[in-house]
C-alpha atoms as a PDB file:
ATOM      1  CA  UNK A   1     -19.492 -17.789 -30.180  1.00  0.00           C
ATOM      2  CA  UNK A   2     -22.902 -16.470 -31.334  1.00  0.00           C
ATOM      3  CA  UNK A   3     -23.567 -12.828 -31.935  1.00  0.00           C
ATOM      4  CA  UNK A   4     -25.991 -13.126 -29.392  1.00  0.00           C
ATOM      5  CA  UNK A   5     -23.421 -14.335 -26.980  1.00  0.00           C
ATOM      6  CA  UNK A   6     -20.909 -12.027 -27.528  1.00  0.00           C
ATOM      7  CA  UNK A   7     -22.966  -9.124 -27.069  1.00  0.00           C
ATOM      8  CA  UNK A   8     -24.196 -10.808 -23.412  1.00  0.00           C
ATOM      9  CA  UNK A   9     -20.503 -11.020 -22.678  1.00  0.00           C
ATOM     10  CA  UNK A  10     -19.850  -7.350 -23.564  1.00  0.00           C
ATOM     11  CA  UNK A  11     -23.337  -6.169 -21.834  1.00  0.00           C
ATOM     12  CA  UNK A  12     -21.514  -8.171 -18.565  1.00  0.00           C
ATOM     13  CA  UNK A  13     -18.522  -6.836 -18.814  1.00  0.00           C
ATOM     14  CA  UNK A  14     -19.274  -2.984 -18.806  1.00  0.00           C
ATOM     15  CA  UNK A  15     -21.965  -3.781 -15.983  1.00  0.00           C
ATOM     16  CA  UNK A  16     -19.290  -5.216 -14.020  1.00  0.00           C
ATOM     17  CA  UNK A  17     -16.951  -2.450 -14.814  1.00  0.00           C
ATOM     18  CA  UNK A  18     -19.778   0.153 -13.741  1.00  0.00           C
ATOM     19  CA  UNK A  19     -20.438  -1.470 -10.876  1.00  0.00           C
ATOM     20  CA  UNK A  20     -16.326  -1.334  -9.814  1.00  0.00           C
ATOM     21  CA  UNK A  21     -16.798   2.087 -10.810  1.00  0.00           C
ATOM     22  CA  UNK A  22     -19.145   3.322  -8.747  1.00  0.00           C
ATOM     23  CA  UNK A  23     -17.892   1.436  -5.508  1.00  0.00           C
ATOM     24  CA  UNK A  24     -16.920   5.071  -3.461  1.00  0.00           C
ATOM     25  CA  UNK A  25     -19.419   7.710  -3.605  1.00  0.00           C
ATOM     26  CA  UNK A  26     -22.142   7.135  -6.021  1.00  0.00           C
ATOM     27  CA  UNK A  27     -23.377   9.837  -8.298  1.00  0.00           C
ATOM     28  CA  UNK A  28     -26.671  11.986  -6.613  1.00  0.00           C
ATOM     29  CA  UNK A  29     -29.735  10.133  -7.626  1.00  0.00           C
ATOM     30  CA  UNK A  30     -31.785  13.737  -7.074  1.00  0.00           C
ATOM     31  CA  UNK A  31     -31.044  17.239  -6.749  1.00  0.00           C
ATOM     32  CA  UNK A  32     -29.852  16.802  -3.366  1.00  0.00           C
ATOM     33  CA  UNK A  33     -29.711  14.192  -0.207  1.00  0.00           C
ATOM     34  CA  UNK A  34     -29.451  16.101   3.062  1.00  0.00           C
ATOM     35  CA  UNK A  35     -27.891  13.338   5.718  1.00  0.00           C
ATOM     36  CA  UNK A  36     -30.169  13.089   8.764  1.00  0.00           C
ATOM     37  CA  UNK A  37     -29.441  10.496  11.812  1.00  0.00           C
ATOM     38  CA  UNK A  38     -32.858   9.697  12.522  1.00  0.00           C
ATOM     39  CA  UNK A  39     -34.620   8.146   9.816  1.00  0.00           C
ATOM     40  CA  UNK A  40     -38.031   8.568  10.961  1.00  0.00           C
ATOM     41  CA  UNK A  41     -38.237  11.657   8.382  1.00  0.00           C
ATOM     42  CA  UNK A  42     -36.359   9.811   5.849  1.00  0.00           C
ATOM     43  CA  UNK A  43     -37.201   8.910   1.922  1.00  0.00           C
ATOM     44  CA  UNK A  44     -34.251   7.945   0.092  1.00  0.00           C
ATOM     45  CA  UNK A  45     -30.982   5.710   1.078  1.00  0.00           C
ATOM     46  CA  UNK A  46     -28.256   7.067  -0.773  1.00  0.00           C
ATOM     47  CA  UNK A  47     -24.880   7.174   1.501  1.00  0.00           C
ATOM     48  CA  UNK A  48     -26.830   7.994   4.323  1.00  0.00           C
ATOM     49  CA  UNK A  49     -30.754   8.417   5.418  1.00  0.00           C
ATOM     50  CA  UNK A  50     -31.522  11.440   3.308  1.00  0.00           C
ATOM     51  CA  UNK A  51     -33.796  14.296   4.578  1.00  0.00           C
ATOM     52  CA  UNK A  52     -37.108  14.873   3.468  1.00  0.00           C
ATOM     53  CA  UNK A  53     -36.668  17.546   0.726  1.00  0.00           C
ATOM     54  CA  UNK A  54     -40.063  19.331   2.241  1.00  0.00           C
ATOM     55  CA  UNK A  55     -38.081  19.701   5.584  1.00  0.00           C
ATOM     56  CA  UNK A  56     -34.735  20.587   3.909  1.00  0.00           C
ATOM     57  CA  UNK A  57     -33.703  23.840   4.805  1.00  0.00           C
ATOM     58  CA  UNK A  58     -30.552  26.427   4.043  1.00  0.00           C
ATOM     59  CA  UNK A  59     -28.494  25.615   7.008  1.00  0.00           C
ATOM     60  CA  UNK A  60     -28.632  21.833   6.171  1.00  0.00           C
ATOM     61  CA  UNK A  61     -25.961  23.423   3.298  1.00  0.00           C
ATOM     62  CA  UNK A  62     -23.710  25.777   5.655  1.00  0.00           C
ATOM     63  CA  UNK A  63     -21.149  25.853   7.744  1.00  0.00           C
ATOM     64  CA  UNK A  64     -19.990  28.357   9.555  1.00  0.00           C
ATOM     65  CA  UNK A  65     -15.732  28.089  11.060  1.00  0.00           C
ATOM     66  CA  UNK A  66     -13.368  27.823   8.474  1.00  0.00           C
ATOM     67  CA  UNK A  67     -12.141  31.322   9.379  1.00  0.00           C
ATOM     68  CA  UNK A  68     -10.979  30.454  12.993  1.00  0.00           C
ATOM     69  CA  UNK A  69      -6.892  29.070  13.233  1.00  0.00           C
ATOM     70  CA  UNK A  70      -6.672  25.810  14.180  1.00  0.00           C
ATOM     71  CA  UNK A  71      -4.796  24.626  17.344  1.00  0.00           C
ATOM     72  CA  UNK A  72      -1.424  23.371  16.301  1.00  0.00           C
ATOM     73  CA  UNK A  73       0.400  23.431  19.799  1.00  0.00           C
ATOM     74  CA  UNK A  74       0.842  19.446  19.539  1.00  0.00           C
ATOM     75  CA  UNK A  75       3.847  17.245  18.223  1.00  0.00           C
ATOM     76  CA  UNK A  76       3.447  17.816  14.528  1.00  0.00           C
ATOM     77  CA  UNK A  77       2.476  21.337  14.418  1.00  0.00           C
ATOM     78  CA  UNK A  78      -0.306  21.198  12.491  1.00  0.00           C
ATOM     79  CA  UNK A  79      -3.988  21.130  12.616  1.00  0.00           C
ATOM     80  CA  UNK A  80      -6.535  20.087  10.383  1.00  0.00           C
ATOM     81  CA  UNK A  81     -10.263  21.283  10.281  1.00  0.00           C
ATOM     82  CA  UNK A  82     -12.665  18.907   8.252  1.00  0.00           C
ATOM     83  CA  UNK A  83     -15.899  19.978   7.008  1.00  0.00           C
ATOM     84  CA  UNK A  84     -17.492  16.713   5.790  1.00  0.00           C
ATOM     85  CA  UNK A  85     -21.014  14.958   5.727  1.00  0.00           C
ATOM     86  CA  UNK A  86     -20.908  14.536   9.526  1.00  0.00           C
ATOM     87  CA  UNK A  87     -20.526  18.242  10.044  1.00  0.00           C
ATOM     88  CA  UNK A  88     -22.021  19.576   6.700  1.00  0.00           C
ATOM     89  CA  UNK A  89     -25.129  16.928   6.076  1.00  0.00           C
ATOM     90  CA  UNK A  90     -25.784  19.103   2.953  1.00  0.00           C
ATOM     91  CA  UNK A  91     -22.417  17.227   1.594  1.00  0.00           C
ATOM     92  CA  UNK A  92     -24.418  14.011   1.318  1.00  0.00           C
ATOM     93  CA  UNK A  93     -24.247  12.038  -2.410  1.00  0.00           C
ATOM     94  CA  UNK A  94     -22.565  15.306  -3.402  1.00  0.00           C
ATOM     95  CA  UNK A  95     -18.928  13.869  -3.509  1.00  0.00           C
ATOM     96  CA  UNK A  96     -17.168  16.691  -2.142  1.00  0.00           C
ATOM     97  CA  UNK A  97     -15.773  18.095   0.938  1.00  0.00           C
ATOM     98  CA  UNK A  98     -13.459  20.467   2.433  1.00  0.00           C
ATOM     99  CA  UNK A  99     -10.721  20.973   5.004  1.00  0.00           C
ATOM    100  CA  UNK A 100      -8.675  23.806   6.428  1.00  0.00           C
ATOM    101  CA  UNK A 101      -5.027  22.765   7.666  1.00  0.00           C
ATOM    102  CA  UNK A 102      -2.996  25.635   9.901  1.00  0.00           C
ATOM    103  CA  UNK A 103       0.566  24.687  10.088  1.00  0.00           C
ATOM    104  CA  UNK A 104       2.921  26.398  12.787  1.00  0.00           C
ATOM    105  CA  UNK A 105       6.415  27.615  11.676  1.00  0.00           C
ATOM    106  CA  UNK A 106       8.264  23.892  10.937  1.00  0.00           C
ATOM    107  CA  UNK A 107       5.094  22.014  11.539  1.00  0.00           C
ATOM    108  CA  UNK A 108       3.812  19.335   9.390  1.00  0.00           C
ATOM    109  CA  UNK A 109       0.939  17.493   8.533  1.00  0.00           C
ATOM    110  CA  UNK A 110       2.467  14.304   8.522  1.00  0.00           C
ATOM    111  CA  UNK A 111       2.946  11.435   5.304  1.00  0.00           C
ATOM    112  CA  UNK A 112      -0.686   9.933   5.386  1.00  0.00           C
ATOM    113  CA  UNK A 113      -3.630   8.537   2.995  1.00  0.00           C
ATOM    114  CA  UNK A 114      -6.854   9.323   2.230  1.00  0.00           C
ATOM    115  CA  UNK A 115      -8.883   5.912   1.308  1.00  0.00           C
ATOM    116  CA  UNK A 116     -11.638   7.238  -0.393  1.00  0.00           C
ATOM    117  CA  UNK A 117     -10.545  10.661  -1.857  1.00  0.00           C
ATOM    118  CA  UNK A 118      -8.650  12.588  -3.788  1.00  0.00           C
ATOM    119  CA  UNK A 119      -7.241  16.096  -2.801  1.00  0.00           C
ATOM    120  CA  UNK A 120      -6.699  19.521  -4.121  1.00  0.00           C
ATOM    121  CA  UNK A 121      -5.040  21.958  -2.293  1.00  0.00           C
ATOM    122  CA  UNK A 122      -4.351  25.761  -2.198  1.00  0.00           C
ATOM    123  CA  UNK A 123      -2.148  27.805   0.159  1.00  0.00           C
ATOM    124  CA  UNK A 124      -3.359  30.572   1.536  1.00  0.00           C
ATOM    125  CA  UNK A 125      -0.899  32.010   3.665  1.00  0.00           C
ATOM    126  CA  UNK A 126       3.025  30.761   4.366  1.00  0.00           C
ATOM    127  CA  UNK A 127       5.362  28.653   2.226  1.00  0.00           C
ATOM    128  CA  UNK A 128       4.847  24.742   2.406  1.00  0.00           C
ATOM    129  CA  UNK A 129       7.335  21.748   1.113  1.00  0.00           C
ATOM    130  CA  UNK A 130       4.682  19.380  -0.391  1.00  0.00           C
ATOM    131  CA  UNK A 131       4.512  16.046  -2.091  1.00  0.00           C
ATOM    132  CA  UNK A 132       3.116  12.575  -3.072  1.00  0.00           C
ATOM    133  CA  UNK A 133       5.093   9.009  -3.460  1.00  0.00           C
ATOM    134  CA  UNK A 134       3.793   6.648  -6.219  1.00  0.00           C
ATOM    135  CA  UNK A 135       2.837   3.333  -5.799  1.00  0.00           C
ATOM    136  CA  UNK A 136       5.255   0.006  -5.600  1.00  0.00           C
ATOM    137  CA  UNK A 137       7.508  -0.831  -6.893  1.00  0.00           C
ATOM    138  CA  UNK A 138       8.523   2.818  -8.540  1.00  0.00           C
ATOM    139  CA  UNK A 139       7.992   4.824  -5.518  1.00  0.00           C
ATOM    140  CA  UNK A 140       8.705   7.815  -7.123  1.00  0.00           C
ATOM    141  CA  UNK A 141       7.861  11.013  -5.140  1.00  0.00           C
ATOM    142  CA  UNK A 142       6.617  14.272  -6.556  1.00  0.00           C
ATOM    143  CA  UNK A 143       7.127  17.247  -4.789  1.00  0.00           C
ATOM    144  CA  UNK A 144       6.959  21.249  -4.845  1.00  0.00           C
ATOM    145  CA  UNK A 145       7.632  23.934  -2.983  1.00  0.00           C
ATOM    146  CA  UNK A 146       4.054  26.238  -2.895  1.00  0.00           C
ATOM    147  CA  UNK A 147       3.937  29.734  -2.158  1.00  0.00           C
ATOM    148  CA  UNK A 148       0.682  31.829  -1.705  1.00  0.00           C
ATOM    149  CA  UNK A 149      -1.763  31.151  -4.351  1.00  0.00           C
ATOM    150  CA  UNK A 150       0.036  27.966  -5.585  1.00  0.00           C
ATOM    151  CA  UNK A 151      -2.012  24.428  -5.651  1.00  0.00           C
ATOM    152  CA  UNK A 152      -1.409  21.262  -5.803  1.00  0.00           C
ATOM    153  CA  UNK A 153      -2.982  17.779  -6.569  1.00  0.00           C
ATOM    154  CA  UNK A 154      -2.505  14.769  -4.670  1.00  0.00           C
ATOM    155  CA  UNK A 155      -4.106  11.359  -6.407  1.00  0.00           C
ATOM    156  CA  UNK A 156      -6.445   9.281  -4.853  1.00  0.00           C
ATOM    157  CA  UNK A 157      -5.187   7.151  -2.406  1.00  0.00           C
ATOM    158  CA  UNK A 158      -1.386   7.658  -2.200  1.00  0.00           C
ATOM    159  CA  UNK A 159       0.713   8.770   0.800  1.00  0.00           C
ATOM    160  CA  UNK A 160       1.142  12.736   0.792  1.00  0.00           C
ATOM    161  CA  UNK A 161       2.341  15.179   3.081  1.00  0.00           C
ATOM    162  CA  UNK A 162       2.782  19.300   3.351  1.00  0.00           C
ATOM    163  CA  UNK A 163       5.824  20.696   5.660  1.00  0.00           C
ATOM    164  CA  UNK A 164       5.649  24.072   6.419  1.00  0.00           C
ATOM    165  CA  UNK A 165       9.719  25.650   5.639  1.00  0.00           C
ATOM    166  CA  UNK A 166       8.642  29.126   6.401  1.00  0.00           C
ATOM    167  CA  UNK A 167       9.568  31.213   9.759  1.00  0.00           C
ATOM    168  CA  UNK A 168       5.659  31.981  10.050  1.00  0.00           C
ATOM    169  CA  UNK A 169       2.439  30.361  10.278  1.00  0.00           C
ATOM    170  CA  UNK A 170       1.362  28.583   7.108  1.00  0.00           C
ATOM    171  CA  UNK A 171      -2.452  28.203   5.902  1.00  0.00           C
ATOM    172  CA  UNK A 172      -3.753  25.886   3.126  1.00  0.00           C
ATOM    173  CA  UNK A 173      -7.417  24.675   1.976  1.00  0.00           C
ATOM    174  CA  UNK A 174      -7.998  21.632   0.155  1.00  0.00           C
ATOM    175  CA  UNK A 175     -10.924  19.804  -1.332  1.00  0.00           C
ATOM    176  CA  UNK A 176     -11.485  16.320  -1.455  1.00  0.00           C
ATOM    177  CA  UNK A 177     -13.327  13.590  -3.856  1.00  0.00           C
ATOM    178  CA  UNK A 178     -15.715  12.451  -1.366  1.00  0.00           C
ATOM    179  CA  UNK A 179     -18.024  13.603   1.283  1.00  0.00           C
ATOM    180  CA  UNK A 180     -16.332  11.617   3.634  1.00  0.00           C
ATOM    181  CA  UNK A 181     -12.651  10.910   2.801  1.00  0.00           C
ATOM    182  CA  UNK A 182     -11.118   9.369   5.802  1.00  0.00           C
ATOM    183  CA  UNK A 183      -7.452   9.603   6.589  1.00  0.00           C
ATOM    184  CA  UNK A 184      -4.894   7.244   7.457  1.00  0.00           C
ATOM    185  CA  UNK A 185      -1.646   8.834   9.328  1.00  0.00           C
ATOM    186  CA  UNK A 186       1.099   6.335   8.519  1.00  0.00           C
ATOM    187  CA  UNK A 187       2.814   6.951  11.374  1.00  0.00           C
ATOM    188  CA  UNK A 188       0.066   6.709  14.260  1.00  0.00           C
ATOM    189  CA  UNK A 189      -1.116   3.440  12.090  1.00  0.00           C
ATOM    190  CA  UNK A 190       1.697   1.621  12.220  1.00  0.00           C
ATOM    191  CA  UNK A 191       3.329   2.563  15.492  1.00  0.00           C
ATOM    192  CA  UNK A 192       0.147   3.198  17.352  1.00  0.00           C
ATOM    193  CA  UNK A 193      -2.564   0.623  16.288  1.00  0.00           C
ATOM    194  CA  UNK A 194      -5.215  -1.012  18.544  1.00  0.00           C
ATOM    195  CA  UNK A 195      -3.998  -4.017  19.372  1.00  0.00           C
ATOM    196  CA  UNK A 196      -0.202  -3.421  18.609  1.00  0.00           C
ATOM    197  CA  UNK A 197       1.233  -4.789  15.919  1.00  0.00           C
ATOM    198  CA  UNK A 198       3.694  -7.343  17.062  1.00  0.00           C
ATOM    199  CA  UNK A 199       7.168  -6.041  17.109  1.00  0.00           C
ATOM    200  CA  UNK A 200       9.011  -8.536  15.326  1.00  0.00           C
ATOM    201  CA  UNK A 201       6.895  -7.609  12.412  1.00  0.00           C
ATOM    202  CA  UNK A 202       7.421  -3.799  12.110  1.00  0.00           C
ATOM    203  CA  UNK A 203      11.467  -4.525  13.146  1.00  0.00           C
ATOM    204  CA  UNK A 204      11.345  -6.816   9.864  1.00  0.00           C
ATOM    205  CA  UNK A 205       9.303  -4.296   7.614  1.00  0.00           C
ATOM    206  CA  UNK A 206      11.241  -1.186   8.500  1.00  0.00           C
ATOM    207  CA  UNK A 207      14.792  -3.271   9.055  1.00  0.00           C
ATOM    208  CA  UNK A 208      14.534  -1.863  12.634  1.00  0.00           C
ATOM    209  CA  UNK A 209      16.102  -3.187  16.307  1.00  0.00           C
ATOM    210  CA  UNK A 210      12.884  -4.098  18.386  1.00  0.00           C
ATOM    211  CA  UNK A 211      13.955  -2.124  21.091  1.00  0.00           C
ATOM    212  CA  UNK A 212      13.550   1.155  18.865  1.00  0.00           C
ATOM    213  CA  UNK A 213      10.061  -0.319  17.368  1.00  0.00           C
ATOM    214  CA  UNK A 214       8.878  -0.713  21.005  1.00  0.00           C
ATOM    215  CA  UNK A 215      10.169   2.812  21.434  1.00  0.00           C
ATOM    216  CA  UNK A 216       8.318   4.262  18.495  1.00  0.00           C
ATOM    217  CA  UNK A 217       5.290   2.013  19.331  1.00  0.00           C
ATOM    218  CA  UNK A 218       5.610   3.857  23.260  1.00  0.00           C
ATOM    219  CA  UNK A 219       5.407   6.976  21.818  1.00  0.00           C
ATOM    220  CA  UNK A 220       2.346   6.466  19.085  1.00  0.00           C
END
């Protein structure tokens, strides 16, 4: 193979390894890309329609909320309260948003993913049982036991979860690798998809009777 050759394979290469690399949210291409659902006013594509800067103002960066407890009088005991690009459009191309997550005493927020994001998270108030399992075929789970002040890391895309062991209300904040991180419950996906999944294929997969599949599937 030719010099020449070699270095086209090379040049390849690292553009096909940038481009893999840049698959989730791309880097800002300006100072800043306010989101904006009517692109009548629009200039630049970059995530989503991005606001003219001359019409860019300071609330398209603010939110105002975070403060106010989340309702977590439901099954798990926890709620979560996302500030992403939907809710913050100055969060556009920036790769970053935030959530708040209110856990009552014993509540949970419950083993899930986040496909396009990973997380950081602090707690605020209360004393929560937290961890992350590894990919197959180790499956090895990491876990702690955070107090006030403490944080955490959870990698990108692997199932986490926080359980509040404390006798009060817990609070926590986290930040995520994307303005738009998505989350997939484990639980509600697998027992309460749209169609069903069949039965005979979750009673297989978990080494379940049907009967309690189609129970767990009743409930989800």
């Amino acid at each position: 193979m030719t010099k020449t050759a070699s270095f086209l394979v090379v040049v390849a290469v690292m553009a096909l390894a940038s481009s893999l690399a840049s698959a989730y949210d791309p880097s800002p291409l300006q100072d800043f890309c306010v989101a904006i659902d009517e692109p009548k006013n629009a200039v630049f594509v970059n995530g989503k329609f991005c606001k003219n800067p001359n019409l860019t103002v300071a609330v398209d960066f603010f939110f105002h909320g975070l403060n106010i407890p989340g309702n977590t009088e439901n099954l798990v005991g926890s709620n979560v309260t996302i500030v992403n690009v939907d809710l913050l459009p100055g969060l556009n191309t920036l790769g970053i948003s935030i959530v708040r997550i209110d856990y009552a005493p014993y509540g949970e927020n419950p083993p899930h993913i986040h496909p396009r994001a990973s997380e950081i998270l602090t707690v605020l108030e209360g004393t929560l049982y937290v961890g992350f399992v590894t990919s197959n075929p180790e499956n090895r789970l990491f876990f702690k036991v955070l107090n006030k002040g403490d944080v955490f890391v959870f990698p990108f895309g692997l199932i986490h979860f926080q359980f509040n062991i404390g006798h009060t209300h817990a609070v926590a904040l986290a930040a995520l690798s994307s303005q738009n991180p998505g989350v997939i419950t484990i639980a509600n996906a697998t027992f309460g998809s749209n169609p069903p999944i069949k039965p005979d294929v979750l009673a297989k997969a978990f080494q379940l009777d049907k009967k309690v599949v189609e129970h767990l599937q009743a409930i989800f």
